[in-house]
Protein backbone atom coordinates (compact mmCIF):
# COMPACT_ATOMS: atom_id res chain seq x y z
CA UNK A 1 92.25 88.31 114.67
CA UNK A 2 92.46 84.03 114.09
CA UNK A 3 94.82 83.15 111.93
CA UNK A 4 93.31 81.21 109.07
CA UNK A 5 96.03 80.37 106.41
CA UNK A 6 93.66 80.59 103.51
CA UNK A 7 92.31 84.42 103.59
CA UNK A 8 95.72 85.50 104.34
CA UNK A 9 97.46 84.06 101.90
CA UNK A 10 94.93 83.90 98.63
CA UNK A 11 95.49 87.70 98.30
CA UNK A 12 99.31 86.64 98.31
CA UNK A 13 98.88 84.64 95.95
CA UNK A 14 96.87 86.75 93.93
CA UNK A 15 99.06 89.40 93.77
CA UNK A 16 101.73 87.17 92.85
CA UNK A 17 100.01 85.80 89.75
CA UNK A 18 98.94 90.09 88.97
CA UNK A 19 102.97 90.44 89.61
CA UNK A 20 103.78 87.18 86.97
CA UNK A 21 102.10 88.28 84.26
CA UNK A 22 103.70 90.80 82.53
CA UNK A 23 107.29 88.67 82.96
CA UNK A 24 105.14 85.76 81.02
CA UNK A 25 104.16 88.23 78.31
CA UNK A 26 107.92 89.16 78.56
CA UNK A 27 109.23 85.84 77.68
CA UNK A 28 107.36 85.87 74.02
CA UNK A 29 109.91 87.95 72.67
CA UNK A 30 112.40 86.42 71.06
CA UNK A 31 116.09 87.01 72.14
CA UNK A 32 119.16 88.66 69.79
CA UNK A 33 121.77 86.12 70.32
CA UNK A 34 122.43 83.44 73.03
CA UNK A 35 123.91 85.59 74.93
CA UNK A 36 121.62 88.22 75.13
CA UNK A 37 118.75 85.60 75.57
CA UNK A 38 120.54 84.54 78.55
CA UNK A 39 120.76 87.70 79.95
CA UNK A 40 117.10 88.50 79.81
CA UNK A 41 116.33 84.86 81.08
CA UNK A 42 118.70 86.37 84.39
CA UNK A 43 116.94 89.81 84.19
CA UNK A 44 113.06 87.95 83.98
CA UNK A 45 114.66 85.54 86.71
CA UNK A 46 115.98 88.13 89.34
CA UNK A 47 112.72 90.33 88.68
CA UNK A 48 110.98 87.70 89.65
CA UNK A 49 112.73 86.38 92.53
CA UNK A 50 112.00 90.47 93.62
CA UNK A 51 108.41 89.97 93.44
CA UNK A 52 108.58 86.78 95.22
CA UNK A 53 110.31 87.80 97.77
CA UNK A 54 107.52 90.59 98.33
CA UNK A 55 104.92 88.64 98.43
CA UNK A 56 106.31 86.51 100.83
CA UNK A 57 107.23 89.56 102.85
CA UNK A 58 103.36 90.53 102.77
CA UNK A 59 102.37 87.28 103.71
CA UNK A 60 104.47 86.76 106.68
CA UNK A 61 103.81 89.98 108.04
CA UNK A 62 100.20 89.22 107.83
CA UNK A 63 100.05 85.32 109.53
CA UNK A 64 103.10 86.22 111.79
CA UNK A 65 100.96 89.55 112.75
CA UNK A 66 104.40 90.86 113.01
CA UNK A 67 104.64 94.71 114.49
CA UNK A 68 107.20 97.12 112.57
CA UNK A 69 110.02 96.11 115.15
CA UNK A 70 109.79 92.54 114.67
CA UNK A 71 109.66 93.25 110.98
CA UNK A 72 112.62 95.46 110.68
CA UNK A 73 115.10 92.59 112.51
CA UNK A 74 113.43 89.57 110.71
CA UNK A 75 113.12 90.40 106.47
CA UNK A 76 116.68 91.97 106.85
CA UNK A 77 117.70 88.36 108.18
CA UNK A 78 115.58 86.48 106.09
CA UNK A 79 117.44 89.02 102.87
CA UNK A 80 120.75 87.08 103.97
CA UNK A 81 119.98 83.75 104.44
CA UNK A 82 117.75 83.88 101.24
CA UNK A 83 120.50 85.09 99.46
CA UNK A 84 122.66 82.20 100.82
CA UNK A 85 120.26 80.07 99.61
CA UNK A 86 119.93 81.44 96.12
CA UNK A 87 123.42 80.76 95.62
CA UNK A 88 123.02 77.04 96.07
CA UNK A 89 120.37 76.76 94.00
CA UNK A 90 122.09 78.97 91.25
CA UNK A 91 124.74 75.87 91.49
CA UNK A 92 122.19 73.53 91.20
CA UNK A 93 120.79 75.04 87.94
CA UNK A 94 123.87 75.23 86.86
CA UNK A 95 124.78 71.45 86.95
CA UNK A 96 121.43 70.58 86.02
CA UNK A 97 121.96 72.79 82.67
CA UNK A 98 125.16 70.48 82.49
CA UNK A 99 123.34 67.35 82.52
CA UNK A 100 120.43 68.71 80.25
CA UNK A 101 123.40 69.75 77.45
CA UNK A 102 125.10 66.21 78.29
CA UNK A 103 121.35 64.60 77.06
CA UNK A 104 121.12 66.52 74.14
CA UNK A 105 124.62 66.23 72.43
CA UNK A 106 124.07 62.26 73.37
CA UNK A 107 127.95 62.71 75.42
CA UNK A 108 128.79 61.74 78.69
CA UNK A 109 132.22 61.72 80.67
CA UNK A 110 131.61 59.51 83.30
CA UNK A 111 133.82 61.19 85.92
CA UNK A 112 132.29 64.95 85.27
CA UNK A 113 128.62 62.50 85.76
CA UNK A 114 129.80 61.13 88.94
CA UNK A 115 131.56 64.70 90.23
CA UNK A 116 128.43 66.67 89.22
CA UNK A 117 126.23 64.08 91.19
CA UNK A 118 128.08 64.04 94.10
CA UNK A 119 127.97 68.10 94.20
CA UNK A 120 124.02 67.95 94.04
CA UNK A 121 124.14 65.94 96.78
CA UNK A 122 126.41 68.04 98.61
CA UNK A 123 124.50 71.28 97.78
CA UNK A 124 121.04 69.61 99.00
CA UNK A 125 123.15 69.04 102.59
CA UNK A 126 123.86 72.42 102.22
CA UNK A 127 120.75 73.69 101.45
CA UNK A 128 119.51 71.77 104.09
CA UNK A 129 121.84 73.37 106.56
CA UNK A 130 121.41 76.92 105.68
CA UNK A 131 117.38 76.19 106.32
CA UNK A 132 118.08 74.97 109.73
CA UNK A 133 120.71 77.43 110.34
CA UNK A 134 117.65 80.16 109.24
CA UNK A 135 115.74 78.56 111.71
CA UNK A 136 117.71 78.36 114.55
CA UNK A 137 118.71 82.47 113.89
CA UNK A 138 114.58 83.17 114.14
CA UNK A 139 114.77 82.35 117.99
CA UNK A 140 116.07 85.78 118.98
CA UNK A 141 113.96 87.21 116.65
CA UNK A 142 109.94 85.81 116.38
CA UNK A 143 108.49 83.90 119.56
CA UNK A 144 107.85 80.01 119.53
CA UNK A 145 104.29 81.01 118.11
CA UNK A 146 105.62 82.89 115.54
CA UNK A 147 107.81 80.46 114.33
CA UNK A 148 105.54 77.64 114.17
CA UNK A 149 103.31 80.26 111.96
CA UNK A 150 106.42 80.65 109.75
CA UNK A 151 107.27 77.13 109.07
CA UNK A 152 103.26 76.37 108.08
CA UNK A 153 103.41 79.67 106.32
CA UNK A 154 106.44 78.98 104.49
CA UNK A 155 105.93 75.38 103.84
CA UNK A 156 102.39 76.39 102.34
CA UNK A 157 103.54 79.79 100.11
CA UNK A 158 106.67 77.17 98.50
CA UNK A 159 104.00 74.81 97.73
CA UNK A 160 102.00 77.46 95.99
CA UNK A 161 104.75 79.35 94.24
CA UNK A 162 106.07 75.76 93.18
CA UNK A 163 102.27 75.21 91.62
CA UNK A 164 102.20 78.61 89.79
CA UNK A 165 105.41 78.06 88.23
CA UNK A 166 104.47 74.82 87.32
CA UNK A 167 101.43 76.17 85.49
CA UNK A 168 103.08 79.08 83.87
CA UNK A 169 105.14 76.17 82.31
CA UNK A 170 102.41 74.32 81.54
CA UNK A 171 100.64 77.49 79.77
CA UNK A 172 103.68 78.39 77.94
CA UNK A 173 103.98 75.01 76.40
CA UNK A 174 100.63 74.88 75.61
CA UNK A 175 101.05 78.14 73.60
CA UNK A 176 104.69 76.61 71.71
CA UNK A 177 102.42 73.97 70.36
CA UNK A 178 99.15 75.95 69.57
CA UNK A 179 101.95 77.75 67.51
CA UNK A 180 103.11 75.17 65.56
CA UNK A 181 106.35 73.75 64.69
CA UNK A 182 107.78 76.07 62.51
CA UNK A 183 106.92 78.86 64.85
CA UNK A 184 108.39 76.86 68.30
CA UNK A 185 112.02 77.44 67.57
CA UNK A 186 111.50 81.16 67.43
CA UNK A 187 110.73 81.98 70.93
CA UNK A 188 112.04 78.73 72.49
CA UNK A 189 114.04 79.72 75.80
CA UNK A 190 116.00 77.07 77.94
CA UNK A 191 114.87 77.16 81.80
CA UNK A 192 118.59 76.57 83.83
């Protein structure tokens, strides 16, 4: 079968909006207490990070038209290296929070600034290393083909998630202000 990247991966892409929708209905409610609003913002996050990471699953197997063997040495691999990854940008979020509570109480310490930047920066060389580190691990795992099919494939599904998310956003603000003001405060939730 030719690969053509668009009927393999709309039904990803589908299924990952089917998969998003009940966590958007999810994030109506309104949270207990900071801290319990934080840990359902984690539990909504990891849930779908889990769905994510299935679709992506589904459509690798599909454009890589990747046999059970081939499966069962790469998603293990990909498992680790994603969860490298997720740590990184779990310290990104977390300085970015930083700099977003820094804005809003109008206070800045120059030298927690200037450390915080230059750890962004270090965690993006990071990042970047890890990716080419995941990269250089495929070669004893999918062919030349297949890895030129996972780079387009991956390239193309990060793209699409990024354009989802972006639109849940979008939807979700759009409800806050058919709301109103009064009502906005109630089910506000900070994004990390």
């Amino acid at each position: 079968m030719r690969y053509t990247p668009h009927r393999r991966t709309a039904p990803a892409a589908l299924a990952l909006v089917l998969f998003l929708a009940p966590t958007s209905a999810l994030a109506e409610k309104p949270p207990v207490s900071d801290q319990a609003a934080e840990a359902q913002d984690q539990e909504r996050h990891d849930e779908m990070v889990e769905k994510i990471r299935m679709m992506r699953m589904y459509a690798l197997t599909e454009a890589l038209e990747l046999d059970e063997a081939t499966a069962a040495k790469l998603f293990p691999y990909l498992r680790d290296s994603d969860r490298e990854m997720a740590s990184i940008h779990q310290a990104k979020r977390q300085h970015r929070k930083a700099f977003r509570k820094m804005v809003k109480d109008s206070s800045y310490d120059e030298k927690d600034v200037e450390r915080r930047i230059a750890q962004l920066y270090d965690l993006d060389v990071q990042l970047a290393k890890t990716r080419r580190d995941q990269m250089v691990g495929l070669k004893g795992i999918l062919s030349v083909e297949q890895r030129t099919r996972f780079v387009l494939v991956s390239a193309r599904f990060e793209e699409k998630i990024h354009a989802m998310i972006k639109e849940e956003r979008k939807r979700r603000r759009q409800q806050r202000e058919h709301r109103g003001p009064k009502d906005q405060g109630k089910h506000r939730r900070q994004h990390p």
